[in-house]
N, C-alpha and C. Protein backbone atom coordinates (compact mmCIF):
# COMPACT_ATOMS: atom_id res chain seq x y z
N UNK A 1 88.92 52.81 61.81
CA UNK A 1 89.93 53.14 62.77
C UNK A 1 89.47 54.38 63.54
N UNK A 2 89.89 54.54 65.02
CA UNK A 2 89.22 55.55 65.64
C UNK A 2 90.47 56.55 65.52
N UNK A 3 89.59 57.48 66.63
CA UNK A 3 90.87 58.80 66.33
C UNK A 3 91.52 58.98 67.11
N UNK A 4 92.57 59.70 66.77
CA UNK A 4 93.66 59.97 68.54
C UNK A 4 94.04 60.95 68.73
N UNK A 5 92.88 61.89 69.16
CA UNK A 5 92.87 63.16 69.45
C UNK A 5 92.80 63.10 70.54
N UNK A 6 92.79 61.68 71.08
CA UNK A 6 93.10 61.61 72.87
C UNK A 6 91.98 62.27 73.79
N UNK A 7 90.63 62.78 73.04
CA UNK A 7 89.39 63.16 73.99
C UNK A 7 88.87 62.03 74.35
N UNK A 8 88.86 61.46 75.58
CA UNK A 8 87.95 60.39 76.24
C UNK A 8 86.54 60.75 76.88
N UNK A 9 85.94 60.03 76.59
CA UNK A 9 84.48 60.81 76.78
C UNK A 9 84.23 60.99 78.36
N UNK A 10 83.72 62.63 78.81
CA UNK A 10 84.50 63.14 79.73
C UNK A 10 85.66 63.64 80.54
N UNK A 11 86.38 63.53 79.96
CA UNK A 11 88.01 64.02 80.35
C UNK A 11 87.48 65.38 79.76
N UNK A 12 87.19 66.03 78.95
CA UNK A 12 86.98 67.47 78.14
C UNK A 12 86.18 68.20 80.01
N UNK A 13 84.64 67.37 80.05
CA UNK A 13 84.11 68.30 81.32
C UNK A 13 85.07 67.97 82.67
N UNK A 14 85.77 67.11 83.16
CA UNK A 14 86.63 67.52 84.14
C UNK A 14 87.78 68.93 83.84
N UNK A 15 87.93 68.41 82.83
CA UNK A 15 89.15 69.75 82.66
C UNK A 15 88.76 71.06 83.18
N UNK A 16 87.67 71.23 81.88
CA UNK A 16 86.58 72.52 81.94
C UNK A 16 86.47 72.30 83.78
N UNK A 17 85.71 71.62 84.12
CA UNK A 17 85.26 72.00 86.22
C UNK A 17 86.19 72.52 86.45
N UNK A 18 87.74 72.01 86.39
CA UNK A 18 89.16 71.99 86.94
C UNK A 18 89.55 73.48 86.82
N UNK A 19 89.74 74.19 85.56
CA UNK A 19 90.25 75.38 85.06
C UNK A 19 88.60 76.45 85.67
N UNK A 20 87.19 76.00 85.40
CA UNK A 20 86.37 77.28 86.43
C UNK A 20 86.76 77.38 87.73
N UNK A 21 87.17 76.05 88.63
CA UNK A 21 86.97 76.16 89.96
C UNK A 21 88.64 77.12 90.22
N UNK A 22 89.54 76.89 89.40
CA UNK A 22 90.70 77.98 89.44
C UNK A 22 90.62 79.12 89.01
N UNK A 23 89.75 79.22 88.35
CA UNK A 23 89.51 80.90 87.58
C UNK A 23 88.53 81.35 88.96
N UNK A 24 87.49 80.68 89.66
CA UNK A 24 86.29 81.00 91.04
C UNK A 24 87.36 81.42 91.98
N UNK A 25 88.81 80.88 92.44
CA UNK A 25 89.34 81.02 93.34
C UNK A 25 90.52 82.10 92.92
N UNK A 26 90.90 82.02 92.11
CA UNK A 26 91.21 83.28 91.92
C UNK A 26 90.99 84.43 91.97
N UNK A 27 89.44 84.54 91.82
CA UNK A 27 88.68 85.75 91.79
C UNK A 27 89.20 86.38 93.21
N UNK A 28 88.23 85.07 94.34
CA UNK A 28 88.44 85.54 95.29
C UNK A 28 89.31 85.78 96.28
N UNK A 29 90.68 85.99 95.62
CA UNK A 29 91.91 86.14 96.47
C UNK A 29 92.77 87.49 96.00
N UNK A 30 92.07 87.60 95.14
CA UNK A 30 92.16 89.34 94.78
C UNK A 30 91.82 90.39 95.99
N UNK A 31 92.52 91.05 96.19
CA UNK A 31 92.64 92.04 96.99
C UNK A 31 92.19 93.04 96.60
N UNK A 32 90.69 93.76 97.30
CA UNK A 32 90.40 95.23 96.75
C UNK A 32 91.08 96.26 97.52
N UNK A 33 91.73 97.24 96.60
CA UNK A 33 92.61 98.41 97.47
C UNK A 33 91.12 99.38 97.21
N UNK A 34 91.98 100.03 97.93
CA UNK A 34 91.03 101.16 98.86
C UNK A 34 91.81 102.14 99.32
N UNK A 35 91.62 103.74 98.96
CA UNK A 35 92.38 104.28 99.25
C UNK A 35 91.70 105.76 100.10
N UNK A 36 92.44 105.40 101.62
CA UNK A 36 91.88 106.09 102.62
C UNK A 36 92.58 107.49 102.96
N UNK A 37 91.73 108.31 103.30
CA UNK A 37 91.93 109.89 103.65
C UNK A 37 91.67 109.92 104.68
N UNK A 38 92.98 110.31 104.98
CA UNK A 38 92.73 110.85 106.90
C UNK A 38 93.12 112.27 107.20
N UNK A 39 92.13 112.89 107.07
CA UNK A 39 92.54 114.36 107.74
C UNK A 39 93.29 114.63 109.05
N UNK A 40 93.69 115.88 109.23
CA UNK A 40 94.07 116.41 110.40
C UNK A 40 93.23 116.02 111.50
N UNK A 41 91.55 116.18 111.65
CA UNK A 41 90.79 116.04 112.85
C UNK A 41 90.88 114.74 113.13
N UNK A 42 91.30 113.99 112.19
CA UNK A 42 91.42 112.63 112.84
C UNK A 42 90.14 111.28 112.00
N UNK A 43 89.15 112.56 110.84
CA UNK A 43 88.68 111.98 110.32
C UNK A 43 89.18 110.92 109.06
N UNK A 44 88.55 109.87 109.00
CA UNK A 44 89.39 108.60 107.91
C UNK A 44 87.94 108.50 106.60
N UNK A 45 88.14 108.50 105.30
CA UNK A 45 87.11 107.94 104.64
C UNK A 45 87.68 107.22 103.55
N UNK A 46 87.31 106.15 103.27
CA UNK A 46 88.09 105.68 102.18
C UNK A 46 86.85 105.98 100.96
N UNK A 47 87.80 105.61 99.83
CA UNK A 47 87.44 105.77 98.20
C UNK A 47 87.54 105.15 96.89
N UNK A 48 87.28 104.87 96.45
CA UNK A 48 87.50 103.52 95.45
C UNK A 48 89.07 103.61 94.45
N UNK A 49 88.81 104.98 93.74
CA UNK A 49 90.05 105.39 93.23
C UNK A 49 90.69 106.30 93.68
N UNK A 50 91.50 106.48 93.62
CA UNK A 50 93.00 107.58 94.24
C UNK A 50 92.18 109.00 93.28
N UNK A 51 91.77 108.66 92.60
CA UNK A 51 91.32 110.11 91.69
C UNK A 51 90.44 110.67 92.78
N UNK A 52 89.38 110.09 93.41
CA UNK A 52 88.24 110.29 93.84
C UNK A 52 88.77 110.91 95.19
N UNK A 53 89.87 110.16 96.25
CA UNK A 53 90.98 110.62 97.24
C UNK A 53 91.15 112.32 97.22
N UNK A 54 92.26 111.97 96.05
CA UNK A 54 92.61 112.99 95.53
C UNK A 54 91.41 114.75 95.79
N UNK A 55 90.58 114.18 95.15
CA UNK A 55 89.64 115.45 94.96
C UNK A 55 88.91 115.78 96.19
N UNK A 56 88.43 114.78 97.07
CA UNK A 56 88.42 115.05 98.33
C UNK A 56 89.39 115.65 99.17
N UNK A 57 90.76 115.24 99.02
CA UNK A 57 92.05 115.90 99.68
C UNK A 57 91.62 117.46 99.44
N UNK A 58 91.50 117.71 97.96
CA UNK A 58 91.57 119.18 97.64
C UNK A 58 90.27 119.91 98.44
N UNK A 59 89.23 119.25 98.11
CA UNK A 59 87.85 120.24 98.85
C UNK A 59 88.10 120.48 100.14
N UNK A 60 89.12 119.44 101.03
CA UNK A 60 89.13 119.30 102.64
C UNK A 60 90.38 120.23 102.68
N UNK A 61 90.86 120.99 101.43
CA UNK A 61 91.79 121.90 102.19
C UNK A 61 93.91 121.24 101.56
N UNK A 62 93.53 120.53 101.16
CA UNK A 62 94.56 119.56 100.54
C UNK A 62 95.75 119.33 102.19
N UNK A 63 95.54 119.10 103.24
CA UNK A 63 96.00 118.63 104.71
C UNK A 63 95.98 117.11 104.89
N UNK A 64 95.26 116.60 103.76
CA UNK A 64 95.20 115.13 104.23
C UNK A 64 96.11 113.96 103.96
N UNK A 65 95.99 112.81 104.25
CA UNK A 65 96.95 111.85 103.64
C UNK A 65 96.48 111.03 103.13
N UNK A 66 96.79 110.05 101.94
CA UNK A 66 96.01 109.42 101.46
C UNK A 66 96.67 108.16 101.53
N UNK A 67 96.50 106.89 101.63
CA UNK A 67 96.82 105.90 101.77
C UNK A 67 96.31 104.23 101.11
N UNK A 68 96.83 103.68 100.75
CA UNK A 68 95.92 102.39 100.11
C UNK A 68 96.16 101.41 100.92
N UNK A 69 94.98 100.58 100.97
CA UNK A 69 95.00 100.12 102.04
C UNK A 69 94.13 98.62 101.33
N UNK A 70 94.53 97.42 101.40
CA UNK A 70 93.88 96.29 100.85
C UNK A 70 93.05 96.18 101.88
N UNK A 71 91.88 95.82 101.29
CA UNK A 71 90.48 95.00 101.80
C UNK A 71 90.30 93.73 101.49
């Protein structure tokens, strides 16, 4: 008697394609933030983390604004 664990040979690798090609597109619909400093002169630089912002704000005098901004 066979078994009925209901794996048909191949149904296992469609699944598997099915669930990478949703985990691939997911990736890329992620939004990278970015968080930009704009001084008084009008200069803008962005920065990966708000920490990194942050410490720039302070060296430039702490005048700036910081903002996140998706990429």
């Amino acid at each position: 008697m066979g078994c009925n664990c209901g794996n048909k040979a191949g149904a296992n690798r469609n699944t598997n394609a099915a669930q990478a090609a949703a985990r691939a597109t997911a990736k890329h619909r992620r939004a990278a933030v970015r968080y930009r400093l704009t001084l008084p002169n009008g200069v803008a630089r962005d920065y990966v983390t708000a920490h990194e912002a942050n410490a720039a704000n302070r060296r430039a005098g702490g005048q700036g604004t910081i903002t996140a901004v998706n990429q």
